[in-house]
PDB file of N, CA and C in Angstrom:
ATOM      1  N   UNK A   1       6.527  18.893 -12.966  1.00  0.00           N
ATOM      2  CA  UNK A   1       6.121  18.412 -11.667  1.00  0.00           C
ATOM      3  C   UNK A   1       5.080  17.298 -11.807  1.00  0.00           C
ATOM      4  N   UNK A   2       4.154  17.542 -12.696  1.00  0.00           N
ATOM      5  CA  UNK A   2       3.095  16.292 -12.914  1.00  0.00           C
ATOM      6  C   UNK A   2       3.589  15.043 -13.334  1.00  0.00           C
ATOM      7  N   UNK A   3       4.656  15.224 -14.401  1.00  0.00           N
ATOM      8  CA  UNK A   3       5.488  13.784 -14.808  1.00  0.00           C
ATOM      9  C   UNK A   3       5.748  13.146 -13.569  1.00  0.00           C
ATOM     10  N   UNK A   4       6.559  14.157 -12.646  1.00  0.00           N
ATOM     11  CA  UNK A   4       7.791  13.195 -11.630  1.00  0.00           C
ATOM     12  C   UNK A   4       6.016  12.538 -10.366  1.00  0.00           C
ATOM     13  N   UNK A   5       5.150  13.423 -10.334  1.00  0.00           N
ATOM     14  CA  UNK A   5       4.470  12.836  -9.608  1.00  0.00           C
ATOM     15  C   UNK A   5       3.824  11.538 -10.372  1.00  0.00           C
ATOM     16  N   UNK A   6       3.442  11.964 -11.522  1.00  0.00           N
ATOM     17  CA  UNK A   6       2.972  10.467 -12.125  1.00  0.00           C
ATOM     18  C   UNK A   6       3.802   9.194 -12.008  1.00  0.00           C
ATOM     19  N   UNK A   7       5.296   9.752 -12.224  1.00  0.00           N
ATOM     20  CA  UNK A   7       6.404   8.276 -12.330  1.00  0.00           C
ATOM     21  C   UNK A   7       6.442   7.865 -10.804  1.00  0.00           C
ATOM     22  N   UNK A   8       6.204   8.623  -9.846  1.00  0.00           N
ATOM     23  CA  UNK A   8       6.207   8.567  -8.567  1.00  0.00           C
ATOM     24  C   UNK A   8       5.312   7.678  -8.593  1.00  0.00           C
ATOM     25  N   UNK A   9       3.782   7.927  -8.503  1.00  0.00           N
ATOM     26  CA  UNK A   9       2.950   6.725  -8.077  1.00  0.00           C
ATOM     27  C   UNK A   9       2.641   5.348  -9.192  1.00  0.00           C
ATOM     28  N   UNK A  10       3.291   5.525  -9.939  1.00  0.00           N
ATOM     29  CA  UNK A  10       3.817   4.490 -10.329  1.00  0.00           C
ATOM     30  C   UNK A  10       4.853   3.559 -10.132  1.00  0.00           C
ATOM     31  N   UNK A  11       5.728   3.974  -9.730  1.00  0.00           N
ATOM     32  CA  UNK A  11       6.664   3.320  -8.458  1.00  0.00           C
ATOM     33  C   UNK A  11       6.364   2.638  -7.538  1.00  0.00           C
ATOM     34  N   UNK A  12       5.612   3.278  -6.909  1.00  0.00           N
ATOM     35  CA  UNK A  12       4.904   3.033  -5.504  1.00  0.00           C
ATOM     36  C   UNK A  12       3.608   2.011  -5.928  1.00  0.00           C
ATOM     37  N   UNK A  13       3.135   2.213  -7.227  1.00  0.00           N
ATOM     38  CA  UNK A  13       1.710   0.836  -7.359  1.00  0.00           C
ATOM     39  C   UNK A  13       2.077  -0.326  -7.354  1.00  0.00           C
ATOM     40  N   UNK A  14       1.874  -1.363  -6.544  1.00  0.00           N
ATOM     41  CA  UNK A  14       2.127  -2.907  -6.379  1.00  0.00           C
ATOM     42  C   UNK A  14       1.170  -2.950  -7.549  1.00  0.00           C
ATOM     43  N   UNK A  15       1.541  -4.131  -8.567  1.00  0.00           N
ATOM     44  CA  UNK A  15       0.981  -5.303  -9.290  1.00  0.00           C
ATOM     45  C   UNK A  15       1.858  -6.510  -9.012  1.00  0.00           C
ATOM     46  N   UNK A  16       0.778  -7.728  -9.336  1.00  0.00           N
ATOM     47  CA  UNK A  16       1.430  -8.949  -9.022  1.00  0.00           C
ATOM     48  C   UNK A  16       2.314  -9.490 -10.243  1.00  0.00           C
ATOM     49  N   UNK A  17       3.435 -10.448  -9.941  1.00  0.00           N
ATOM     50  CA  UNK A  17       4.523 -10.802 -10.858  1.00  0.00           C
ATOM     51  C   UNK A  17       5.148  -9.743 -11.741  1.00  0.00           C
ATOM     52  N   UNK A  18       5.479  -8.455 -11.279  1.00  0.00           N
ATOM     53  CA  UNK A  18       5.650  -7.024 -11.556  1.00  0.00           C
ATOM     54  C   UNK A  18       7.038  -7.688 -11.594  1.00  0.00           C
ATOM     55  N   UNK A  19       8.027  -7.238 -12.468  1.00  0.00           N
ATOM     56  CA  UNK A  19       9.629  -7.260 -12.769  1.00  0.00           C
ATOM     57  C   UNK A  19      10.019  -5.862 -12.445  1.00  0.00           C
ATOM     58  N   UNK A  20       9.196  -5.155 -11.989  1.00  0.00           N
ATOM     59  CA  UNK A  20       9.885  -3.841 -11.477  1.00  0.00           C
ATOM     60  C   UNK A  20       9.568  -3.674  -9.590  1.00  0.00           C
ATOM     61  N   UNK A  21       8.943  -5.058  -9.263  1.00  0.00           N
ATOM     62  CA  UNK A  21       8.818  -5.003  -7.665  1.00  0.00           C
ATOM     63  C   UNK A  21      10.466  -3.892  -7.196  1.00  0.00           C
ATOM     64  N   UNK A  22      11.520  -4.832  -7.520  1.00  0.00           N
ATOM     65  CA  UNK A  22      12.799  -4.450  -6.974  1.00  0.00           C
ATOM     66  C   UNK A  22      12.781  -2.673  -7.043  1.00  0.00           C
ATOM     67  N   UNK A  23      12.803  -2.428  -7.817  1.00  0.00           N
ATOM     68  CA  UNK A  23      12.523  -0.871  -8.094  1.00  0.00           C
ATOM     69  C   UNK A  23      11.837  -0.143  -7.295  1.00  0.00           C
ATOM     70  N   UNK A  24      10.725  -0.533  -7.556  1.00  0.00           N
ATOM     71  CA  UNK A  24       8.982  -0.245  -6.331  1.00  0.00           C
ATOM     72  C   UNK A  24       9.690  -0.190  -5.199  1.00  0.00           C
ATOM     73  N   UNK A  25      10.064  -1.546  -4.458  1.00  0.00           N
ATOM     74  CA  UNK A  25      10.603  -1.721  -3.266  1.00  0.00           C
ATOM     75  C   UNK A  25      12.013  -0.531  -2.727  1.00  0.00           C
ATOM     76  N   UNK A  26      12.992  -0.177  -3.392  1.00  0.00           N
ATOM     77  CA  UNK A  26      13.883   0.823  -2.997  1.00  0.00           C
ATOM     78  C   UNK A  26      13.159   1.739  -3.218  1.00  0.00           C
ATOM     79  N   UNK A  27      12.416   2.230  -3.972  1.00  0.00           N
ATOM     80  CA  UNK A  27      11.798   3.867  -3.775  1.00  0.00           C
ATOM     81  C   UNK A  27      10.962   3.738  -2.775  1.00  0.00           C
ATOM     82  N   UNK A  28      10.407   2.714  -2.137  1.00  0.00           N
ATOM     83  CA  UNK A  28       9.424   2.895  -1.039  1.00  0.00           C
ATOM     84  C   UNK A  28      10.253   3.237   0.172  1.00  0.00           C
ATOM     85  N   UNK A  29      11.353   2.855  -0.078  1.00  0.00           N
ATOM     86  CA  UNK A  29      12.550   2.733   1.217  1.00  0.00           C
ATOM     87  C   UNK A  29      12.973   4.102   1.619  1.00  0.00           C
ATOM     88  N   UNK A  30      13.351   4.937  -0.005  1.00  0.00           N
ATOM     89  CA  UNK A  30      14.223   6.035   0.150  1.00  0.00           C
ATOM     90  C   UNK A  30      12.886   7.123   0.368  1.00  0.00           C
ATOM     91  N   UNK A  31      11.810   7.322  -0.438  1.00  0.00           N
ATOM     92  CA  UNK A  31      10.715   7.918  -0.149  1.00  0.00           C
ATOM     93  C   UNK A  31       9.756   8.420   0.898  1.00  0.00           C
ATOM     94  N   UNK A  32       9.308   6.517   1.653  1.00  0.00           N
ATOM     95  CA  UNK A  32       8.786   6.285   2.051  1.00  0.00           C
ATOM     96  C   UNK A  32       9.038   5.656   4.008  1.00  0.00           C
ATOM     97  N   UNK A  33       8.853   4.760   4.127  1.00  0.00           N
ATOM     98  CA  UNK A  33       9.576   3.729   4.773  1.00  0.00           C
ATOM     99  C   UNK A  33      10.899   3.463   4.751  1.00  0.00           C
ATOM    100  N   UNK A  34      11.795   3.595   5.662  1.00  0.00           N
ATOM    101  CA  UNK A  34      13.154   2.535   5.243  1.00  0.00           C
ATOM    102  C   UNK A  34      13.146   1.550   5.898  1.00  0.00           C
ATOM    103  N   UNK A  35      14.186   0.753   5.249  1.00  0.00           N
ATOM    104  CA  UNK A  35      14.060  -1.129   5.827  1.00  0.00           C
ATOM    105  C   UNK A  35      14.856  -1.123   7.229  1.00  0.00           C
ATOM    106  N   UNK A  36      15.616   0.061   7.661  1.00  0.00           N
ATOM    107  CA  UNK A  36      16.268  -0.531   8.807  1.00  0.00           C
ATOM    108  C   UNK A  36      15.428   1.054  10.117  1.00  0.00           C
ATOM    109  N   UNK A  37      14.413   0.465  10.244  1.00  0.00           N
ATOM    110  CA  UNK A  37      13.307   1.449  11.240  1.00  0.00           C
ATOM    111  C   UNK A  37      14.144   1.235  12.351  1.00  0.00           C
ATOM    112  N   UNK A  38      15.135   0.031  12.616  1.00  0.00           N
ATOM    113  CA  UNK A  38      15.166   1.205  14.598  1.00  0.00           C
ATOM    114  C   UNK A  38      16.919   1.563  14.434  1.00  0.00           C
ATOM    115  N   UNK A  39      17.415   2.008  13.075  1.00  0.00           N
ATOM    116  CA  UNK A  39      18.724   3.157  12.964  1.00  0.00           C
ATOM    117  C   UNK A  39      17.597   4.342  12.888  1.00  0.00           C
ATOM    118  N   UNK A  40      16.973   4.137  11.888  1.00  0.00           N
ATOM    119  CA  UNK A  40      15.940   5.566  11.556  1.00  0.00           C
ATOM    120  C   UNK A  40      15.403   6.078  12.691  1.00  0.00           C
ATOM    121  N   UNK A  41      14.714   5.160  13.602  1.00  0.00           N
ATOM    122  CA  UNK A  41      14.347   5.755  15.032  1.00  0.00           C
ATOM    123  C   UNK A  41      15.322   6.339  16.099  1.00  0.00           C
ATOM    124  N   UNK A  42      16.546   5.457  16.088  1.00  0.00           N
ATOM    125  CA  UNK A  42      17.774   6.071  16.681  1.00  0.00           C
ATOM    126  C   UNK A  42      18.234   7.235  16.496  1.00  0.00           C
ATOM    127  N   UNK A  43      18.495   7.543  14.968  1.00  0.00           N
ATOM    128  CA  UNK A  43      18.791   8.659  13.896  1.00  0.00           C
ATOM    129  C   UNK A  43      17.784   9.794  14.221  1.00  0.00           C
ATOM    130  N   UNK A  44      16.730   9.347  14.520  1.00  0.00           N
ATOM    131  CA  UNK A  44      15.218  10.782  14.182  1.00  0.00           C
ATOM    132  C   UNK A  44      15.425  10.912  16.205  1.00  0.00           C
ATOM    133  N   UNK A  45      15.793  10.104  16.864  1.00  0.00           N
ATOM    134  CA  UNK A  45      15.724  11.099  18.290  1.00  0.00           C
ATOM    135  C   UNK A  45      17.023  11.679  18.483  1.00  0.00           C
ATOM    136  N   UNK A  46      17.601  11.144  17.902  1.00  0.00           N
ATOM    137  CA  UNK A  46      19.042  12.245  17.840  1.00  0.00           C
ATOM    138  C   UNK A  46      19.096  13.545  17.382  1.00  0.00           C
ATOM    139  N   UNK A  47      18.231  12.947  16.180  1.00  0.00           N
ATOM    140  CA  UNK A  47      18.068  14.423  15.861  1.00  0.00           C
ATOM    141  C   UNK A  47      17.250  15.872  16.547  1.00  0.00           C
ATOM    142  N   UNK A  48      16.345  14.946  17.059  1.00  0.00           N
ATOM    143  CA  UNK A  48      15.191  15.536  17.702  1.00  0.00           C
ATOM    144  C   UNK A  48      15.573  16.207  18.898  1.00  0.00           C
ATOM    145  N   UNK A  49      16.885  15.258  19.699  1.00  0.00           N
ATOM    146  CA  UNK A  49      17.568  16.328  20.576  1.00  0.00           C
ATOM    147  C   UNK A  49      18.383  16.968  20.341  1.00  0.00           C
ATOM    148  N   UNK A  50      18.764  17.513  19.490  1.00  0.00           N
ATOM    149  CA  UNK A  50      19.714  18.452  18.876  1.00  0.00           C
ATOM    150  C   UNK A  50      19.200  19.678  18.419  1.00  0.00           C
ATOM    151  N   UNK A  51      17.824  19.380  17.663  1.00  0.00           N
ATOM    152  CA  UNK A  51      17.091  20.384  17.525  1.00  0.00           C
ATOM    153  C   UNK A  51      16.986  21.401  18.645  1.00  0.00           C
ATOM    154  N   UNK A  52      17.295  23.004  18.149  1.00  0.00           N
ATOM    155  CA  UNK A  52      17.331  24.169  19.170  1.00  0.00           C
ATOM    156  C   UNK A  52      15.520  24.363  19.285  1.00  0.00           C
ATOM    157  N   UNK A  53      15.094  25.502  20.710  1.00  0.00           N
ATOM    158  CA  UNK A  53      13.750  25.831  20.182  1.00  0.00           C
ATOM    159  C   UNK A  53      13.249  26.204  19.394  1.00  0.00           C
ATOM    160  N   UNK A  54      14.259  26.991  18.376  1.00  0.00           N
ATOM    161  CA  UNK A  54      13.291  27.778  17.333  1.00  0.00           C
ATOM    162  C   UNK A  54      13.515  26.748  16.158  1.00  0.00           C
ATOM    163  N   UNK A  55      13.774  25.298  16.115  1.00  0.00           N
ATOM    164  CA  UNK A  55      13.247  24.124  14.975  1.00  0.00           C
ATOM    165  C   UNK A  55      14.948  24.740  14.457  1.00  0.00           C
ATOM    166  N   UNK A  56      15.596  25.196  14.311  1.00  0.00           N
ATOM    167  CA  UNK A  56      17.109  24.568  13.429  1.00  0.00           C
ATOM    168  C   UNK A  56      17.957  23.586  14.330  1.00  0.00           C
ATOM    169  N   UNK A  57      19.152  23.431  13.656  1.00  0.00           N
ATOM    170  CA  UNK A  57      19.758  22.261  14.034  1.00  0.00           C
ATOM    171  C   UNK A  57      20.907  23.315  14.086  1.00  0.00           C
ATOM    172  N   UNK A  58      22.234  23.204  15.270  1.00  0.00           N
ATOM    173  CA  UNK A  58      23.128  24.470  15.534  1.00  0.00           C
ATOM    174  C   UNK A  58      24.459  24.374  14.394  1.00  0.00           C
ATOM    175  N   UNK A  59      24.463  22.708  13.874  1.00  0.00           N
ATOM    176  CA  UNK A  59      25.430  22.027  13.279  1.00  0.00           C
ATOM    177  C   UNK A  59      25.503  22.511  12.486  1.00  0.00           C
ATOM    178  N   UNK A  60      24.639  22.937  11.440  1.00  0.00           N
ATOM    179  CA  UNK A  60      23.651  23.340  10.133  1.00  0.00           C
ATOM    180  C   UNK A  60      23.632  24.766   9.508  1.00  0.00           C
ATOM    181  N   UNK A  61      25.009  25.082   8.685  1.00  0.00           N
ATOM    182  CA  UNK A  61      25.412  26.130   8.141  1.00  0.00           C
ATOM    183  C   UNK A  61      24.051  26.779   7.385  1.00  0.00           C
ATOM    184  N   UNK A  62      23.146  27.302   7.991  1.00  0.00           N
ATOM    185  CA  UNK A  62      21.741  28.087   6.732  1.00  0.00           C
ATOM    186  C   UNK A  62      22.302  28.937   6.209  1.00  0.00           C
ATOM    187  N   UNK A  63      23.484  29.700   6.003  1.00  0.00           N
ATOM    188  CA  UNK A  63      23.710  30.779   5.716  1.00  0.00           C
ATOM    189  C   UNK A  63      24.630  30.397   4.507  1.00  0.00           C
ATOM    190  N   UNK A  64      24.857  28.941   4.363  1.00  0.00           N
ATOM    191  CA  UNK A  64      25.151  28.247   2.851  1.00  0.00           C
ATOM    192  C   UNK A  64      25.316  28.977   2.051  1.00  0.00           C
ATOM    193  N   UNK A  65      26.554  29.930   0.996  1.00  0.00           N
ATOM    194  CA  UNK A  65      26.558  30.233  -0.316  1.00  0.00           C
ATOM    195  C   UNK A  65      26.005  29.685  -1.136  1.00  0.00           C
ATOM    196  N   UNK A  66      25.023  28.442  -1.139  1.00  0.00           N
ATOM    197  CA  UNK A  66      24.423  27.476  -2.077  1.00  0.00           C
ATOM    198  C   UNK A  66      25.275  26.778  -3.121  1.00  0.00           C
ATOM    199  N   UNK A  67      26.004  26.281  -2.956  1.00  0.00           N
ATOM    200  CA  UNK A  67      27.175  25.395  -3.523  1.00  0.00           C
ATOM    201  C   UNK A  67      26.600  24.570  -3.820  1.00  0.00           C
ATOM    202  N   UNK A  68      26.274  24.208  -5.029  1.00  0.00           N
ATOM    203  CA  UNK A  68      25.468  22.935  -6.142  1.00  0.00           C
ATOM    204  C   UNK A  68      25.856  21.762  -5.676  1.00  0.00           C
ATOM    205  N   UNK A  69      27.134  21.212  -5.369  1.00  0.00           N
ATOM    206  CA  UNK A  69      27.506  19.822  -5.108  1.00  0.00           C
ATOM    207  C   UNK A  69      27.865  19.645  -3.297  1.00  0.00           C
ATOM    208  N   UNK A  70      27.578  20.446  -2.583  1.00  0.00           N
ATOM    209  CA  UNK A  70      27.433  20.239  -1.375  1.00  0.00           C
ATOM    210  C   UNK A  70      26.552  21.647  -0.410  1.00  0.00           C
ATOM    211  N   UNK A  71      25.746  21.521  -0.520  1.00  0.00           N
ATOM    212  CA  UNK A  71      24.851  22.505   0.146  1.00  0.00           C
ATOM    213  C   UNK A  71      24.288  22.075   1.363  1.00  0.00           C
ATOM    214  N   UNK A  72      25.094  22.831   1.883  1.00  0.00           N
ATOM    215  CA  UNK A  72      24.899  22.244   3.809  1.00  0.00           C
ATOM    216  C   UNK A  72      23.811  22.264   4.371  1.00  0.00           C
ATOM    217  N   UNK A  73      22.578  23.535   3.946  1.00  0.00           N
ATOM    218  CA  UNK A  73      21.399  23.521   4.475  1.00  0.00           C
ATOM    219  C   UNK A  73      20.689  22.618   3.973  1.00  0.00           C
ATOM    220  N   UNK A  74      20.778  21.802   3.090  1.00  0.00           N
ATOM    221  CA  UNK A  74      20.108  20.186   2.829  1.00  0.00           C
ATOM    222  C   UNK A  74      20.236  19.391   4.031  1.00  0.00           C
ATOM    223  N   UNK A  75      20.731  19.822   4.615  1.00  0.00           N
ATOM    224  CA  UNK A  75      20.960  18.504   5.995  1.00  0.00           C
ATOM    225  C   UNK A  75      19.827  18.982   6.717  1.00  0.00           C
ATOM    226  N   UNK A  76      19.179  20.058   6.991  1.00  0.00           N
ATOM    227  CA  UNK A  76      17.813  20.288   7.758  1.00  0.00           C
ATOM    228  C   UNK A  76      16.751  19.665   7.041  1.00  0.00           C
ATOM    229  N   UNK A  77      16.849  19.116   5.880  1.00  0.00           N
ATOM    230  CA  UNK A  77      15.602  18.878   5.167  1.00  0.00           C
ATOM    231  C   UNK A  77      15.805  16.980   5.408  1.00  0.00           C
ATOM    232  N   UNK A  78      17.145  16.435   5.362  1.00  0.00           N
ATOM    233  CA  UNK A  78      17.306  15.227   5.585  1.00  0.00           C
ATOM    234  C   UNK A  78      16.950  14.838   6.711  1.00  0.00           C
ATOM    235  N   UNK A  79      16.882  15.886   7.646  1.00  0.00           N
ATOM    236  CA  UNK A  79      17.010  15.032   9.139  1.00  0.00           C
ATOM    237  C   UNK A  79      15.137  15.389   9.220  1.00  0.00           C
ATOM    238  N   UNK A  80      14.271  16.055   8.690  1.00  0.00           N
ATOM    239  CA  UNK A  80      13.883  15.789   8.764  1.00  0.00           C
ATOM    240  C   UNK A  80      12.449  14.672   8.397  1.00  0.00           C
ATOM    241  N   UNK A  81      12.997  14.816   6.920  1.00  0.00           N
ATOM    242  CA  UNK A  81      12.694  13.461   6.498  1.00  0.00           C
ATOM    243  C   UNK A  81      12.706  11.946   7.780  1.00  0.00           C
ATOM    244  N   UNK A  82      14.242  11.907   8.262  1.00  0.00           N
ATOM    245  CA  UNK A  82      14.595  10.738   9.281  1.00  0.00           C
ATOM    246  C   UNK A  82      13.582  10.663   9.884  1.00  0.00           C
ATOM    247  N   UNK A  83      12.977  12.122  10.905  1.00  0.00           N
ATOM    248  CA  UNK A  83      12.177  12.203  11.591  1.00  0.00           C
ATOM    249  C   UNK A  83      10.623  11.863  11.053  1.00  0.00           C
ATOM    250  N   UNK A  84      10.161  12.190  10.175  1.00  0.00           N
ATOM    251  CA  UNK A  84       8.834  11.861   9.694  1.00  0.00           C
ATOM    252  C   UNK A  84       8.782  10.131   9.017  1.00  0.00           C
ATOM    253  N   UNK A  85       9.965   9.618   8.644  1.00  0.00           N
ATOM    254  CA  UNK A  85      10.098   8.356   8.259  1.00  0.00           C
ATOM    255  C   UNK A  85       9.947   7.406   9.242  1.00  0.00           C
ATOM    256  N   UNK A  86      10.266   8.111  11.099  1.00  0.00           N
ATOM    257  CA  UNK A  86      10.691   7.260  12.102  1.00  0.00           C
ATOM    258  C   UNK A  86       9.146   7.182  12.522  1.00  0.00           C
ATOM    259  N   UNK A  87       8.059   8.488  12.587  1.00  0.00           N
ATOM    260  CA  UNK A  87       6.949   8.105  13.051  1.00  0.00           C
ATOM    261  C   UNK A  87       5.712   7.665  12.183  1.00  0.00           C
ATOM    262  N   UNK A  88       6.435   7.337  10.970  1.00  0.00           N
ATOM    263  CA  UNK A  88       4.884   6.676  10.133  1.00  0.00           C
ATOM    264  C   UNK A  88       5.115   5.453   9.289  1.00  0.00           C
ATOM    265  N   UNK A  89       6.754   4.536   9.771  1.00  0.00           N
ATOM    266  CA  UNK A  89       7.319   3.598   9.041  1.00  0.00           C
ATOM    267  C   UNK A  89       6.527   2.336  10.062  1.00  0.00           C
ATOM    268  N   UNK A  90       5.698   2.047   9.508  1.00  0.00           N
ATOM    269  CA  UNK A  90       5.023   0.632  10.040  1.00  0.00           C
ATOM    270  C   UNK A  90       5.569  -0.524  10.702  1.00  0.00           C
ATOM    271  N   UNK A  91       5.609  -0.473  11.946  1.00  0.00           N
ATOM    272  CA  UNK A  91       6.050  -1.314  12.835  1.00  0.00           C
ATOM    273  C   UNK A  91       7.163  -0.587  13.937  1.00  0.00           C
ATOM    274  N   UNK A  92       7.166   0.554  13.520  1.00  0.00           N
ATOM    275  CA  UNK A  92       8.014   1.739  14.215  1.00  0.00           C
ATOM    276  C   UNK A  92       8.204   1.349  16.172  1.00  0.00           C
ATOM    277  N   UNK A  93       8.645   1.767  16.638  1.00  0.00           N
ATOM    278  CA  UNK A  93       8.635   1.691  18.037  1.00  0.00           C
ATOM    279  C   UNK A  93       8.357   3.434  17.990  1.00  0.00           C
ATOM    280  N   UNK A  94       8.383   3.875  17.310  1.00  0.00           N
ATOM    281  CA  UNK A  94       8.312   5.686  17.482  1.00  0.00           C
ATOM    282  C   UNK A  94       6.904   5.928  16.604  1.00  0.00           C
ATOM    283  N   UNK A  95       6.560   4.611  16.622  1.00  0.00           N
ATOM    284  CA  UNK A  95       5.153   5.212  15.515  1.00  0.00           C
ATOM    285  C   UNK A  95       4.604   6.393  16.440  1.00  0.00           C
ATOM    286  N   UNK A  96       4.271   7.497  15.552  1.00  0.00           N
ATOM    287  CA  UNK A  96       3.083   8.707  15.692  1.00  0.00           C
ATOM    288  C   UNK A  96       3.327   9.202  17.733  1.00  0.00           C
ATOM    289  N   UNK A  97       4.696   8.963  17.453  1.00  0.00           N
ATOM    290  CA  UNK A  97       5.563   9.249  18.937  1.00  0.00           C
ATOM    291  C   UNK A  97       5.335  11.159  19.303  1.00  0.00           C
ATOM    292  N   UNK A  98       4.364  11.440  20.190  1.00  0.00           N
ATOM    293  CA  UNK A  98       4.640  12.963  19.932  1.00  0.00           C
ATOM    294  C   UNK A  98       5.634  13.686  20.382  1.00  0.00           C
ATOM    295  N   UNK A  99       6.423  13.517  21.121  1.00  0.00           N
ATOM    296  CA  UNK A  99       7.841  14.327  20.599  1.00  0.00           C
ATOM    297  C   UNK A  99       8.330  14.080  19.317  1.00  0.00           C
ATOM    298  N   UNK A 100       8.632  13.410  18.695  1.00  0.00           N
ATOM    299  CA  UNK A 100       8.928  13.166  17.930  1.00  0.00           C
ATOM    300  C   UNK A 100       8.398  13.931  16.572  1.00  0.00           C
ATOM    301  N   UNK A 101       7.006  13.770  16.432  1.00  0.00           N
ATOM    302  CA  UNK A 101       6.057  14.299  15.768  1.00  0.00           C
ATOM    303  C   UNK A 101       6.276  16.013  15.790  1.00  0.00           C
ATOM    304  N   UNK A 102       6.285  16.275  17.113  1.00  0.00           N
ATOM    305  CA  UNK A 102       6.120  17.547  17.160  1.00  0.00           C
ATOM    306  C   UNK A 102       7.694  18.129  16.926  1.00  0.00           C
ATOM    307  N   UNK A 103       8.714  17.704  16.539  1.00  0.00           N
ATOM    308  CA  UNK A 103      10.152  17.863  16.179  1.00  0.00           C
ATOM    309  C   UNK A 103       9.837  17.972  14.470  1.00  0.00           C
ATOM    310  N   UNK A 104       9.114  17.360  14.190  1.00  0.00           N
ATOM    311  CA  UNK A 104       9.298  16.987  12.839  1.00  0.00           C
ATOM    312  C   UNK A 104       8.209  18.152  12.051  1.00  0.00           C
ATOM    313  N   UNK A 105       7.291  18.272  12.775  1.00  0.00           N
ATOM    314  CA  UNK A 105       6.453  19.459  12.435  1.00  0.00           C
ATOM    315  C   UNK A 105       6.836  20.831  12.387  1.00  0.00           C
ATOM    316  N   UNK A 106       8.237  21.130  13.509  1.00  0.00           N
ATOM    317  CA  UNK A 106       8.765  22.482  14.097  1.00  0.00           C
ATOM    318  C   UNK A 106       9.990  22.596  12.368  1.00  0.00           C
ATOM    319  N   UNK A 107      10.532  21.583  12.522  1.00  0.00           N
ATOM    320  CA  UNK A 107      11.548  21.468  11.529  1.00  0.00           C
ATOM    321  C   UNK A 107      10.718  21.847  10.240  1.00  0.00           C
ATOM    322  N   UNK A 108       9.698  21.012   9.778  1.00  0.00           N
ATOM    323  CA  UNK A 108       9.679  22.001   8.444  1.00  0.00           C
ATOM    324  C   UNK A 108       8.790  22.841   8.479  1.00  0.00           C
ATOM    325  N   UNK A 109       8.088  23.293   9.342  1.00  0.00           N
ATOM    326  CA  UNK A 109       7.479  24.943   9.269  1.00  0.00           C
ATOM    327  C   UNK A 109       8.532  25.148   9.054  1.00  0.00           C
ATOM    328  N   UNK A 110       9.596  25.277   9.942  1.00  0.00           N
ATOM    329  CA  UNK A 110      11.319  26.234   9.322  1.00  0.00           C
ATOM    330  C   UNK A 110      11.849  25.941   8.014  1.00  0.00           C
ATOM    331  N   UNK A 111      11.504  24.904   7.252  1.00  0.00           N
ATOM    332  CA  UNK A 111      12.069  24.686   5.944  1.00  0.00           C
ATOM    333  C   UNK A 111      10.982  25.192   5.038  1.00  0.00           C
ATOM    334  N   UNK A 112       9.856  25.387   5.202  1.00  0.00           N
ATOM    335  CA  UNK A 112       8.456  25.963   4.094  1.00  0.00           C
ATOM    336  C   UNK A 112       8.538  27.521   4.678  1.00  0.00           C
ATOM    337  N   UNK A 113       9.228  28.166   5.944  1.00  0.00           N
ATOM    338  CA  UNK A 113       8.818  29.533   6.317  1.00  0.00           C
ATOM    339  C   UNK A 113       9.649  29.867   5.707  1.00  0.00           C
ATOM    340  N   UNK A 114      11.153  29.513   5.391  1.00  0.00           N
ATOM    341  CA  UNK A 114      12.677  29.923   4.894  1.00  0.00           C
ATOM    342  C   UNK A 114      12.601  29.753   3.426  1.00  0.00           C
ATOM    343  N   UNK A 115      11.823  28.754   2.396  1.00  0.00           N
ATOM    344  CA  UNK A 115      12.040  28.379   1.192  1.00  0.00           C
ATOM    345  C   UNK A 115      13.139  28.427   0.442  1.00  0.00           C
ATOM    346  N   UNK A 116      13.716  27.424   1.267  1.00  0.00           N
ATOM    347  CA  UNK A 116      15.235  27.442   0.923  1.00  0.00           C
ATOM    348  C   UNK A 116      15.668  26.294  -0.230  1.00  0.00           C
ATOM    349  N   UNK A 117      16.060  27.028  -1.352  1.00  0.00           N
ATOM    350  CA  UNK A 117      16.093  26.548  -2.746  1.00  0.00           C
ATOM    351  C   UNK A 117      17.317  26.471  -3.168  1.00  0.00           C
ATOM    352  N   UNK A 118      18.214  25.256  -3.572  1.00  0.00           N
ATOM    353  CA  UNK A 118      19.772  24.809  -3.956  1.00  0.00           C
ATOM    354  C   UNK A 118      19.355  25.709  -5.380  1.00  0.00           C
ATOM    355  N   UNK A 119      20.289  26.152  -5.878  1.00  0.00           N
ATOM    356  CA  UNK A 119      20.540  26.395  -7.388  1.00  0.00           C
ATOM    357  C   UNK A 119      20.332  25.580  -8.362  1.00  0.00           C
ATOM    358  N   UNK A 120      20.701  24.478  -7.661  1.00  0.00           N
ATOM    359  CA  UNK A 120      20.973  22.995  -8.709  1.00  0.00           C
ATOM    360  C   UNK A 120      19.676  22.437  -8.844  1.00  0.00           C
ATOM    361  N   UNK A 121      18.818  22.638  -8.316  1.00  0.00           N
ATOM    362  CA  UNK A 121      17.161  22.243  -8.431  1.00  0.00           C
ATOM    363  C   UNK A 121      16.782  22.195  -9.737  1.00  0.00           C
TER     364      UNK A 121
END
């Protein structure tokens, strides 16, 4: 875990005339920020209305046999990524939006209360 965090913020450190900008730049995207903020904003209120009250999504098989190369309950953890990407991606129209916020907060209490772990991890 300490490696991948070290290679992590190393990724993420700007230096100037860096030959690994290109690199830096897509992990900030997939990580961090993505470059196309108003699909991501589109994407994160969609999601956000779909979301039931108790934070799952109805689409969203949790009860997954955990199948290594397609594990359906990964899609609760993607969408909410969308959602936390849509309110802190700089220049957002959903910046720090509280519905939004508060969708994205409900969603992973449910993914840290469930600790729901692929095999393939």
């Amino acid at each position: 875990m300490a490696r991948f965090l070290a290679a992590t913020l190393l990724l993420l450190a700007a230096a100037a005339d860096d030959p690994f900008e290109p690199l830096r730049t897509r992990a900030r995207e997939l990580m961090c920020w993505p470059s196309q903020v108003d699909a991501t904003v589109a994407a994160a209120k969609a999601a956000a209305a779909a979301l039931n009250r108790t934070c799952f999504w109805p689409d969203v098989d949790y009860n997954d046999p955990l199948d290594r190369a397609d594990w359906r309950t990964f899609l609760h953890l993607g969408r909410t990524v969308t959602l936390i990407q849509a309110i802190t991606a700089p220049g957002s129209p959903a910046f720090e939006d509280p519905a939004l916020s508060t969708a994205a907060h409900c969603a992973l209490d449910v993914w840290l209360a469930h600790g729901w772990v692929n095999q393939n991890w």
